[in-house]
PDB file of N, CA and C in Angstrom:
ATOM      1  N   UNK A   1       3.344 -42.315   7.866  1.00  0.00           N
ATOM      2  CA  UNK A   1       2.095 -41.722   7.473  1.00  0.00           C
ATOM      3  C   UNK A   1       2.040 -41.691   5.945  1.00  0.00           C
ATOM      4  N   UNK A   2       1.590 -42.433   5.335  1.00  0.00           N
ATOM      5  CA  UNK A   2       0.982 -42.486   3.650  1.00  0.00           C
ATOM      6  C   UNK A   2       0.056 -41.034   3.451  1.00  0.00           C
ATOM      7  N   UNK A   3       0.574 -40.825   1.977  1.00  0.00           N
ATOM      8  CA  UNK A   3      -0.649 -39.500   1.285  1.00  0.00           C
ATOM      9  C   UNK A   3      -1.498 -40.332   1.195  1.00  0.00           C
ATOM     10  N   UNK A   4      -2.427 -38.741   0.783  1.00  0.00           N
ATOM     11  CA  UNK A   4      -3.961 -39.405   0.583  1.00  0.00           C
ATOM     12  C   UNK A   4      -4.241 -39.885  -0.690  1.00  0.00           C
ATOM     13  N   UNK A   5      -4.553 -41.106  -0.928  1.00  0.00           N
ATOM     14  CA  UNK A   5      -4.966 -41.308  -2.517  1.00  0.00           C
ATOM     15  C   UNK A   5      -4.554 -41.436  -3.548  1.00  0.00           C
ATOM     16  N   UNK A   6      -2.624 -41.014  -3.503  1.00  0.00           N
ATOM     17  CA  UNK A   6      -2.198 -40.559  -4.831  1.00  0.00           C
ATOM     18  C   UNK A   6      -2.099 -39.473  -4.929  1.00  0.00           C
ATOM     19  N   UNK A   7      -2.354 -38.506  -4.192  1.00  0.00           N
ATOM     20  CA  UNK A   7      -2.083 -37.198  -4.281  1.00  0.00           C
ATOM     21  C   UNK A   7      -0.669 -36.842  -4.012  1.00  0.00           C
ATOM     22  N   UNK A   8      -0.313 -35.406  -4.392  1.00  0.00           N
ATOM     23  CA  UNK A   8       1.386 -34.911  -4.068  1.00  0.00           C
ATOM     24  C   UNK A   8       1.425 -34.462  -2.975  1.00  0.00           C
ATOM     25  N   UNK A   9       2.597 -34.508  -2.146  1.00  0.00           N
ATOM     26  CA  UNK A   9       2.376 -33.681  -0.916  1.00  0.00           C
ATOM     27  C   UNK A   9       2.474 -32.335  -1.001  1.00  0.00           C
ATOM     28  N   UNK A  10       2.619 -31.595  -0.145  1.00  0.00           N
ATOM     29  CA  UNK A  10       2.309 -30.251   0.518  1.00  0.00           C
ATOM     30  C   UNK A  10       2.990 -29.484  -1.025  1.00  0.00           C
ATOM     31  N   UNK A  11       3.686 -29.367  -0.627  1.00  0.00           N
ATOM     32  CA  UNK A  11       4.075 -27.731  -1.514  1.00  0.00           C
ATOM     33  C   UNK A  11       3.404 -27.861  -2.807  1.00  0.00           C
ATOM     34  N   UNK A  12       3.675 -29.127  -3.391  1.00  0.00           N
ATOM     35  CA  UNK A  12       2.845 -29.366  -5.007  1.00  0.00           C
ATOM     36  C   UNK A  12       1.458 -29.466  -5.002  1.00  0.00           C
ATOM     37  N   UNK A  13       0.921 -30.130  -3.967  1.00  0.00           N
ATOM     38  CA  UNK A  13      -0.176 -30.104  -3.927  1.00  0.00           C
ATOM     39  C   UNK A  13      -1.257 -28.787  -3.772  1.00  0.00           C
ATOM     40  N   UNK A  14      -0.168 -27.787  -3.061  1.00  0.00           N
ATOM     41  CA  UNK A  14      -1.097 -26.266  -3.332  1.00  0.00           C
ATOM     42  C   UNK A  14      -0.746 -25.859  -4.179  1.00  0.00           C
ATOM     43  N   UNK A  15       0.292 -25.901  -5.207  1.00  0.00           N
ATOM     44  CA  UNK A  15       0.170 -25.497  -6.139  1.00  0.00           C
ATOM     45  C   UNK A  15      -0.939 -25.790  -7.678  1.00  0.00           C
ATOM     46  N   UNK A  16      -0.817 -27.078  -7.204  1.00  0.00           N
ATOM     47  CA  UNK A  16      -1.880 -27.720  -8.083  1.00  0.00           C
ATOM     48  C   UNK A  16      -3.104 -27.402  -7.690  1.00  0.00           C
ATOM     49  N   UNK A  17      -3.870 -27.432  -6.848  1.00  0.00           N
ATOM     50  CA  UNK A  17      -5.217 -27.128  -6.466  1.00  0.00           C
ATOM     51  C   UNK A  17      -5.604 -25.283  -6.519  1.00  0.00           C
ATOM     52  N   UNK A  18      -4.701 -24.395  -6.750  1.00  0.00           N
ATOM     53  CA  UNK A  18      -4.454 -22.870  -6.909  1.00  0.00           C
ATOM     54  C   UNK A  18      -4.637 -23.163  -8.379  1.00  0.00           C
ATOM     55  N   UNK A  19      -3.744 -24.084  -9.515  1.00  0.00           N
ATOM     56  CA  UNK A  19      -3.755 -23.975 -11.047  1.00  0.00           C
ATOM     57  C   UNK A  19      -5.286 -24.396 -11.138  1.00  0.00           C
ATOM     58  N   UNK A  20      -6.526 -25.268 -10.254  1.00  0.00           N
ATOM     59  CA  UNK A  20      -7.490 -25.921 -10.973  1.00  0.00           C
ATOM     60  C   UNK A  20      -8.467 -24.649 -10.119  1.00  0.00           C
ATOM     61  N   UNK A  21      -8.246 -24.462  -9.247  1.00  0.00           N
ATOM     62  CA  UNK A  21      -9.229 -23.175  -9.205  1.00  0.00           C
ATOM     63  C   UNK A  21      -9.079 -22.358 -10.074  1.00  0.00           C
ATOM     64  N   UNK A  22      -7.963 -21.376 -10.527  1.00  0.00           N
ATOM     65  CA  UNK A  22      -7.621 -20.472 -11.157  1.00  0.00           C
ATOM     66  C   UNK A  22      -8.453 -20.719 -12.745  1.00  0.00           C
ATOM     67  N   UNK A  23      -8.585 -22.253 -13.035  1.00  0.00           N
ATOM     68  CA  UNK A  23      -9.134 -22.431 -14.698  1.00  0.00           C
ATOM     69  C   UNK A  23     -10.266 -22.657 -14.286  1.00  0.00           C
ATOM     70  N   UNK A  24     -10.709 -23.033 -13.060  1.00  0.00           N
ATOM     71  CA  UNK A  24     -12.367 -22.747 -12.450  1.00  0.00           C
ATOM     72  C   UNK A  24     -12.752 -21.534 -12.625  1.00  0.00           C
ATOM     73  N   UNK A  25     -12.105 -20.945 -12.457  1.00  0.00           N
ATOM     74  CA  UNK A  25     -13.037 -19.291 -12.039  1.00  0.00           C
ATOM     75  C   UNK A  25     -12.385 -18.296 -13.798  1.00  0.00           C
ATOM     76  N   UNK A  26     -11.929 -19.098 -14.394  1.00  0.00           N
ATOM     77  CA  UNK A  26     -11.473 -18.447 -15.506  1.00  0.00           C
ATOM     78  C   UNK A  26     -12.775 -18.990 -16.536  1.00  0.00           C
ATOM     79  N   UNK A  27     -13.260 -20.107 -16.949  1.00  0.00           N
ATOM     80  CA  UNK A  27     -13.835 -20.932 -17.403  1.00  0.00           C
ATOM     81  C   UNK A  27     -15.375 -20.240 -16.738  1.00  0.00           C
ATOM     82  N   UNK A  28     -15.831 -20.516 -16.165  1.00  0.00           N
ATOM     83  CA  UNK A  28     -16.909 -20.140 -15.239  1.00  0.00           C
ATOM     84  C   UNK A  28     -17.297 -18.636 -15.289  1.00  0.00           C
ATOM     85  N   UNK A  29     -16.248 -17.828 -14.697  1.00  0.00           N
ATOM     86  CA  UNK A  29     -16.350 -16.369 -14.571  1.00  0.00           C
ATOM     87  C   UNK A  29     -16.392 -15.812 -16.334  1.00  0.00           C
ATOM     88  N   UNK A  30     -15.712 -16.496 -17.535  1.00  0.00           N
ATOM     89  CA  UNK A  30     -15.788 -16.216 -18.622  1.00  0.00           C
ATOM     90  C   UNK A  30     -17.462 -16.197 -19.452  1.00  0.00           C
ATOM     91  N   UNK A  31     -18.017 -17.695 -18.735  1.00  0.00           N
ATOM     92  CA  UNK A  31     -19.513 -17.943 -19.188  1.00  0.00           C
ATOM     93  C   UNK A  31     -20.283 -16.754 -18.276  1.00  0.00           C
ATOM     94  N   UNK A  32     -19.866 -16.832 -17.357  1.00  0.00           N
ATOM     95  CA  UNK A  32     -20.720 -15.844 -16.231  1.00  0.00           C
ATOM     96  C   UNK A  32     -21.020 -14.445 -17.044  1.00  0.00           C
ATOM     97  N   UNK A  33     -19.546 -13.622 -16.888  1.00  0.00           N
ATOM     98  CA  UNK A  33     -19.419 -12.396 -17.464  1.00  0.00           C
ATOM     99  C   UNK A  33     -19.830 -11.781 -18.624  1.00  0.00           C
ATOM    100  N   UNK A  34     -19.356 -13.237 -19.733  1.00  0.00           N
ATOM    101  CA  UNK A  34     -20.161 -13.229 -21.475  1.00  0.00           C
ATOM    102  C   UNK A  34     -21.550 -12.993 -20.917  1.00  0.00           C
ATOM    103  N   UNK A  35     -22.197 -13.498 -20.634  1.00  0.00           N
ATOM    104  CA  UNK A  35     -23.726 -13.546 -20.812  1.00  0.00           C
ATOM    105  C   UNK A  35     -24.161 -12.148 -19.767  1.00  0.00           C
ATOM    106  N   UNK A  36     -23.830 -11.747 -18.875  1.00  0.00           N
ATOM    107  CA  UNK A  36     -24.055 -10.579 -18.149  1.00  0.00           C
ATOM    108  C   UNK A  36     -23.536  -9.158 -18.811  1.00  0.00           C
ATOM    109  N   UNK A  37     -22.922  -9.671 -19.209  1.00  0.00           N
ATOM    110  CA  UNK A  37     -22.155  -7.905 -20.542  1.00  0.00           C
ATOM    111  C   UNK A  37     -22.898  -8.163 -21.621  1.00  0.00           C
ATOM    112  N   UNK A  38     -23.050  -9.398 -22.818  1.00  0.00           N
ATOM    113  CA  UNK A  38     -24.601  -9.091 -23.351  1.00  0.00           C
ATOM    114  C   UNK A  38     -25.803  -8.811 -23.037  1.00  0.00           C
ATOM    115  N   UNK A  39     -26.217  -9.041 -21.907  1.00  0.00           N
ATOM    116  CA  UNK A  39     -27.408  -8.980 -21.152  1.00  0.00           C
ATOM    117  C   UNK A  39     -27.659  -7.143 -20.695  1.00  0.00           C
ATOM    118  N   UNK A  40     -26.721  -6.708 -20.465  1.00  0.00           N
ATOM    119  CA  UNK A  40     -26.138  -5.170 -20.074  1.00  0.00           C
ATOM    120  C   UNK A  40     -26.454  -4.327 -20.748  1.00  0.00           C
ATOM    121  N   UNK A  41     -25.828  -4.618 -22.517  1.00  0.00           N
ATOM    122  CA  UNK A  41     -25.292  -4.170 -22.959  1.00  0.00           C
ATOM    123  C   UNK A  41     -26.327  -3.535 -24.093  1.00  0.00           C
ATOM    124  N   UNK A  42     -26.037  -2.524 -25.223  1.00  0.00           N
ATOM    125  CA  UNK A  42     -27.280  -2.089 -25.865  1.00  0.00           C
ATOM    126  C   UNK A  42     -27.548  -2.993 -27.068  1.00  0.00           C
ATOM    127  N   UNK A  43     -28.676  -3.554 -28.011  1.00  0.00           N
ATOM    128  CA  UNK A  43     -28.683  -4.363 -28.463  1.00  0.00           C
ATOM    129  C   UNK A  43     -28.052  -4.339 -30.138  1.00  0.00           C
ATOM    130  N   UNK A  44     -27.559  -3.505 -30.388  1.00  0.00           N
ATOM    131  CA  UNK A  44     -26.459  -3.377 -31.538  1.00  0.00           C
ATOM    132  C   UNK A  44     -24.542  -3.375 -31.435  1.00  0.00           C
ATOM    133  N   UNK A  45     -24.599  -3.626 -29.951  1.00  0.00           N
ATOM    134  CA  UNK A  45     -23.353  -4.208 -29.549  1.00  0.00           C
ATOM    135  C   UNK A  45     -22.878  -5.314 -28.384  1.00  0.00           C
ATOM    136  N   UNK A  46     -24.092  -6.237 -28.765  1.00  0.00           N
ATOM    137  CA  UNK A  46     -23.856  -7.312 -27.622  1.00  0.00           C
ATOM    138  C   UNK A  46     -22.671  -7.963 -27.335  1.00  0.00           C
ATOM    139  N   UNK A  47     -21.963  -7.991 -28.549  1.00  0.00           N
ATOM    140  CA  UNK A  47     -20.996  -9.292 -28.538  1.00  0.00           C
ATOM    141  C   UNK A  47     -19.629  -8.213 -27.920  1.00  0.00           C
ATOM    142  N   UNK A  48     -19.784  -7.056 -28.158  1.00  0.00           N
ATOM    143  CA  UNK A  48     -18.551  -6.240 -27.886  1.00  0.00           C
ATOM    144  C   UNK A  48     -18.724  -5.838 -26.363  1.00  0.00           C
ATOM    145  N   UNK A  49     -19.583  -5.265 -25.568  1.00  0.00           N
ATOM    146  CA  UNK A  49     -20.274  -5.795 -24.088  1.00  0.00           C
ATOM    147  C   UNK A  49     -20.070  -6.920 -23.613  1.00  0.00           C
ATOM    148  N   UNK A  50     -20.176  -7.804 -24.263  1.00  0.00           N
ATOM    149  CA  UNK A  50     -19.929  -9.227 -23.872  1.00  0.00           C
ATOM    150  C   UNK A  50     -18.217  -9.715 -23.506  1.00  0.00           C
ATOM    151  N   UNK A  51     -17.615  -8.979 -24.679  1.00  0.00           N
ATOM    152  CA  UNK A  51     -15.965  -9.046 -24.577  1.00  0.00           C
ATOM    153  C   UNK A  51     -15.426  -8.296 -23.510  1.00  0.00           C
ATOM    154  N   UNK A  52     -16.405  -6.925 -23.345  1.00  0.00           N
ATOM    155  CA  UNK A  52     -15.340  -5.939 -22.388  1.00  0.00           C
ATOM    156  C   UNK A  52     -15.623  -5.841 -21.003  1.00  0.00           C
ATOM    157  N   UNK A  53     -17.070  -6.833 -20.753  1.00  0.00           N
ATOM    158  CA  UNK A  53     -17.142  -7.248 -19.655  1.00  0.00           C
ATOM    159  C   UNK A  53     -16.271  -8.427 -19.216  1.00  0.00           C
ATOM    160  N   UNK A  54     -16.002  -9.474 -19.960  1.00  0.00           N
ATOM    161  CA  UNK A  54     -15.169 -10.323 -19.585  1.00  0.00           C
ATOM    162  C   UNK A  54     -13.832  -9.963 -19.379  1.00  0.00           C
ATOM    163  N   UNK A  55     -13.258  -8.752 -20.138  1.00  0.00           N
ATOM    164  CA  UNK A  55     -11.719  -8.839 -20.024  1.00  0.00           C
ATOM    165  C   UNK A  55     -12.187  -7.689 -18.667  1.00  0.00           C
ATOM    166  N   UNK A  56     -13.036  -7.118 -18.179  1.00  0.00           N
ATOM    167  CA  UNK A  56     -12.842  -6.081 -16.768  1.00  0.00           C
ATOM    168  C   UNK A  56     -13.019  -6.817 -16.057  1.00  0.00           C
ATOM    169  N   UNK A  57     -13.760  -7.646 -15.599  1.00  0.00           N
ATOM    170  CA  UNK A  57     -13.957  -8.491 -14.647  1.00  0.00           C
ATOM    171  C   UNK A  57     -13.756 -10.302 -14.477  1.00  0.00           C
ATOM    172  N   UNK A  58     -12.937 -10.445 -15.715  1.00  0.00           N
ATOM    173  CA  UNK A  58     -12.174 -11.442 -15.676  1.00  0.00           C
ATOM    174  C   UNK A  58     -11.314 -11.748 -14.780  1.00  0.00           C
ATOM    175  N   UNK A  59     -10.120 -11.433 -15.063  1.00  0.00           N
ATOM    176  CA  UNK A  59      -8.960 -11.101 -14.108  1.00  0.00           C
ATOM    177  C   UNK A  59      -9.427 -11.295 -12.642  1.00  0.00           C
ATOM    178  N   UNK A  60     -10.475 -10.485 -12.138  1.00  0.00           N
ATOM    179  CA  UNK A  60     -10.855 -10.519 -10.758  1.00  0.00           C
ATOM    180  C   UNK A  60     -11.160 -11.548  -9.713  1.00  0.00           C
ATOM    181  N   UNK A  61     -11.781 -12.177 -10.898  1.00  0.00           N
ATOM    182  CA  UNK A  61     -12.893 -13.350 -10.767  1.00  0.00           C
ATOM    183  C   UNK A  61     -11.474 -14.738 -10.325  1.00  0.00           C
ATOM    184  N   UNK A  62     -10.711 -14.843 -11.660  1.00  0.00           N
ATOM    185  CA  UNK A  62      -9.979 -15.706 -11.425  1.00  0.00           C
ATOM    186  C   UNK A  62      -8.818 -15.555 -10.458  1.00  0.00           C
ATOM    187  N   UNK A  63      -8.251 -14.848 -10.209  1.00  0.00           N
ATOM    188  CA  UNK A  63      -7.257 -14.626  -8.654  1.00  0.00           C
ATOM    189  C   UNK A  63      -7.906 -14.590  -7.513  1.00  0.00           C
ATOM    190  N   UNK A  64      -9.316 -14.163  -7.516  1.00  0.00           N
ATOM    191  CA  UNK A  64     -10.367 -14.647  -6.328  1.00  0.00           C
ATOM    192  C   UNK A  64     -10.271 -16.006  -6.292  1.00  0.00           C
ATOM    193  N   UNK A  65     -10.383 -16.686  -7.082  1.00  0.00           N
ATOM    194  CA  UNK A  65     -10.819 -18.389  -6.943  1.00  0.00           C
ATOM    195  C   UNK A  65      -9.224 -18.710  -7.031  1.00  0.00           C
ATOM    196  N   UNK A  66      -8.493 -18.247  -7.271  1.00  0.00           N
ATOM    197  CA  UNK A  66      -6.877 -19.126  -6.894  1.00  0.00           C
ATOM    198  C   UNK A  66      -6.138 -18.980  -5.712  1.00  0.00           C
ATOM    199  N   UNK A  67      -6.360 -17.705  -5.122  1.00  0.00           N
ATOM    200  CA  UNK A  67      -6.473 -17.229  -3.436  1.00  0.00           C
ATOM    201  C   UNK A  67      -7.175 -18.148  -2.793  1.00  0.00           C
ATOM    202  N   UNK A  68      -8.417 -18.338  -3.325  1.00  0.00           N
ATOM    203  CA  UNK A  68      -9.539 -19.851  -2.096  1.00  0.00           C
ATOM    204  C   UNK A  68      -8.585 -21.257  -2.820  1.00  0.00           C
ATOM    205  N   UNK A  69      -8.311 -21.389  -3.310  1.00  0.00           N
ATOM    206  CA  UNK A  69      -8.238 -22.643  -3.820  1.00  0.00           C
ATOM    207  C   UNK A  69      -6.263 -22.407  -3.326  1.00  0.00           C
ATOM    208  N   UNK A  70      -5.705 -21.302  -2.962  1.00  0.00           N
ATOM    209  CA  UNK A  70      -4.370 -22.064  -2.125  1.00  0.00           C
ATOM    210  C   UNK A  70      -4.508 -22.091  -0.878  1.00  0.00           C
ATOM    211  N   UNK A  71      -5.878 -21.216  -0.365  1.00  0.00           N
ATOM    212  CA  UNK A  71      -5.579 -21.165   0.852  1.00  0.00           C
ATOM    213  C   UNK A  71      -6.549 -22.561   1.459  1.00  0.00           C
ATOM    214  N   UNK A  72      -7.471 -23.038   0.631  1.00  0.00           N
ATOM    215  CA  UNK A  72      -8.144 -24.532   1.241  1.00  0.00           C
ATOM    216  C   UNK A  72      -6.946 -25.380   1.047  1.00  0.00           C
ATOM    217  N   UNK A  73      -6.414 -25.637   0.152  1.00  0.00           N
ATOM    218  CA  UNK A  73      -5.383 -26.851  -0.134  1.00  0.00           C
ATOM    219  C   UNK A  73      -4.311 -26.329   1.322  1.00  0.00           C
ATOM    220  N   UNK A  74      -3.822 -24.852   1.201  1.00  0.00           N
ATOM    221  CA  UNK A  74      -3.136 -24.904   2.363  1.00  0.00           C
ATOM    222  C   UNK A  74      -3.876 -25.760   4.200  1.00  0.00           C
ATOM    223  N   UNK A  75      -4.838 -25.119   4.006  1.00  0.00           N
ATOM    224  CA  UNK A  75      -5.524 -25.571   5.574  1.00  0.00           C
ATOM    225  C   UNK A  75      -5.471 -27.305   5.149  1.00  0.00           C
ATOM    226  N   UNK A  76      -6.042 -27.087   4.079  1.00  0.00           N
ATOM    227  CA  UNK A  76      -6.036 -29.108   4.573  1.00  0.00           C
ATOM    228  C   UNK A  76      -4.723 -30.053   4.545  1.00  0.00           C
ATOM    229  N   UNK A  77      -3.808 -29.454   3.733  1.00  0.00           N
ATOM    230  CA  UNK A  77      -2.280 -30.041   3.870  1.00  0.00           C
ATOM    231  C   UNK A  77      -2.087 -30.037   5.632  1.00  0.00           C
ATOM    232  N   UNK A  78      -2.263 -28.726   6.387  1.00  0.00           N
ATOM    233  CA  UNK A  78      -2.028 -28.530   7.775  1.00  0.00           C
ATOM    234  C   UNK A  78      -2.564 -29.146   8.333  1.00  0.00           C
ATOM    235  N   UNK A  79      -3.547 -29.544   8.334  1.00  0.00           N
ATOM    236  CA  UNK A  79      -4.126 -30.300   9.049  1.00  0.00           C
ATOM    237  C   UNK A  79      -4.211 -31.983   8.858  1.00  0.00           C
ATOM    238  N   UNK A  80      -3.705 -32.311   7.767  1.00  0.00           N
ATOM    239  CA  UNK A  80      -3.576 -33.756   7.362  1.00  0.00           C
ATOM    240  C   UNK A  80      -1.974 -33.773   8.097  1.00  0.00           C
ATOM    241  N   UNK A  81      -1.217 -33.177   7.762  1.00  0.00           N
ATOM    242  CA  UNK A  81      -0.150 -33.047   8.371  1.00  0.00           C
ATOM    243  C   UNK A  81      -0.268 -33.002  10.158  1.00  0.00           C
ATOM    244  N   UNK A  82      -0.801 -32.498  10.805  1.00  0.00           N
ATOM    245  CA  UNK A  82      -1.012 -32.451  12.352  1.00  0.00           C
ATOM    246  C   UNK A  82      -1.839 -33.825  12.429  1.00  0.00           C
ATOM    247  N   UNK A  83      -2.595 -34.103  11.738  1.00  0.00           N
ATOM    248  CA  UNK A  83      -2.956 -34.888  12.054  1.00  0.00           C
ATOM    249  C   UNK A  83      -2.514 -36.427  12.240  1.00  0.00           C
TER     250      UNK A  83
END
């Protein structure tokens, strides 16, 4: 049975797809959060709203998306594997 494509098998391969979610939802959740904590925030401290929304709900954002992103790579390793 050949991998798919060039890809790594199982164990590396969730690890790797957990590291590209994790800078997904870091990257993303950073633009997200910036602009929703200025948007929030009162208009003589946007940029500082902007920072302390990102560092509270940073963190959250990105271990959410590295949890989905080991547990898809996990299901599909399992199942390429059974299969």
């Amino acid at each position: 049975m050949s991998h798919e494509a060039g890809r790594e098998p199982c164990p590396y391969r969730i690890f790797d797809d957990m590291g590209v979610a994790f800078t997904m939802g870091a990257v993303g959740g950073g633009i997200f959060h910036s602009i929703q904590g200025a948007r929030h925030s009162p208009p003589g401290s946007r940029l500082a709203g902007s920072l302390l929304a990102v560092e509270a709900r940073g963190p959250v954002l990105d271990g959410n998306f590295a949890i989905w992103g080991a547990l898809y790579a996990s299901f599909g390793t399992t199942i390429y594997t059974l299969r």
